[in-house]
Protein backbone atom coordinates (compact mmCIF):
# COMPACT_ATOMS: atom_id res chain seq x y z
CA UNK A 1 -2.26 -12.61 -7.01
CA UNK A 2 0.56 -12.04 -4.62
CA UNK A 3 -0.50 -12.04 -1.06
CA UNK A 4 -3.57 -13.66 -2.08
CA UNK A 5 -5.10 -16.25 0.48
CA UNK A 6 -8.11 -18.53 -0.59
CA UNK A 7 -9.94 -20.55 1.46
CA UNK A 8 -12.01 -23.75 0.88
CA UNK A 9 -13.74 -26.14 2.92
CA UNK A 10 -17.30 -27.34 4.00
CA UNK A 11 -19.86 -24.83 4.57
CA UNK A 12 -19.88 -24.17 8.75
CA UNK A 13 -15.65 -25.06 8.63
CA UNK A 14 -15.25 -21.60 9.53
CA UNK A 15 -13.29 -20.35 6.35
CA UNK A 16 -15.04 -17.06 6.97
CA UNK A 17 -13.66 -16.51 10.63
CA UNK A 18 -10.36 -17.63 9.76
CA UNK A 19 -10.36 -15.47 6.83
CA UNK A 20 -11.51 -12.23 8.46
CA UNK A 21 -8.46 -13.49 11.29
CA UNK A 22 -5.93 -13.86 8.30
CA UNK A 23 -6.64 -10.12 6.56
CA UNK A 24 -7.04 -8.47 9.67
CA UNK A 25 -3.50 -10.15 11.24
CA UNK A 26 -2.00 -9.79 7.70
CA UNK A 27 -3.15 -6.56 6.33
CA UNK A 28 -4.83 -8.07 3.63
CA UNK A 29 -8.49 -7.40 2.16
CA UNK A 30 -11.10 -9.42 2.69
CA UNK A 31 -13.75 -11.03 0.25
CA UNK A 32 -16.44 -13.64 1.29
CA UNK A 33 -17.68 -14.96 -1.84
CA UNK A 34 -21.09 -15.90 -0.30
CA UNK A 35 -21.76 -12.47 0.57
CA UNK A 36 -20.88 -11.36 -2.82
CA UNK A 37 -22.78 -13.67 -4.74
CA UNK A 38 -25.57 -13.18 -2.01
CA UNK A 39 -25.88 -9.66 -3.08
CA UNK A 40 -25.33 -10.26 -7.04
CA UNK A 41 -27.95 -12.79 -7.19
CA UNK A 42 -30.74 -11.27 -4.85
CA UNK A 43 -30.96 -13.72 -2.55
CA UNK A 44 -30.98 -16.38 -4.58
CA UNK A 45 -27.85 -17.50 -3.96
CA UNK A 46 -29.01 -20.76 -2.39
CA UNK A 47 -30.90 -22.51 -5.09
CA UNK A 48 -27.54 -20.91 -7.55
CA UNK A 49 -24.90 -22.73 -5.27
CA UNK A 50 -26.95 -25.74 -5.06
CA UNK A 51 -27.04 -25.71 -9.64
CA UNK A 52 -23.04 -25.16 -9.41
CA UNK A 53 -22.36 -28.30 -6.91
CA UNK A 54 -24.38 -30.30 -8.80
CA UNK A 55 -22.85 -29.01 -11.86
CA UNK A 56 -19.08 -29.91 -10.39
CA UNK A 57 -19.93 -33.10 -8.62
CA UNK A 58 -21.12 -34.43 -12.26
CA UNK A 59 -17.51 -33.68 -14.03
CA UNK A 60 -15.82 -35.00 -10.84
CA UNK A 61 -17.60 -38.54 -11.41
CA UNK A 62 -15.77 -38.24 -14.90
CA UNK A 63 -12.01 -39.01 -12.87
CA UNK A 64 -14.13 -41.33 -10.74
């Protein structure tokens, strides 16, 4: 994982423009998850990432 830059924030923070900035600038590759698990899921990738947030948001109310 050296070398290795990830990336999170809200969707529309513009994690993917920095990201494609960051590989190009730093010879890294570049990986946007959404596009991956856009094309793993069909399409469905929506209604999936909607199931995982809900999924985290209920063990983050445990620490609450």
């Amino acid at each position: 994982m050296l070398n290795t830059i990830f990336l999170i924030g809200y969707m529309g923070a513009g994690k993917s423009a920095i990201g494609k900035s960051l590989s190009k600038n730093n010879g890294y590759k570049f990986y946007d998850l959404d596009n991956i698990l856009k094309k793993r899921r069909g399409g469905k990738f929506q209604k999936f990432s909607m199931i995982i947030m809900r999924c985290i948001l209920e063990r983050l109310k445990t620490f609450i």
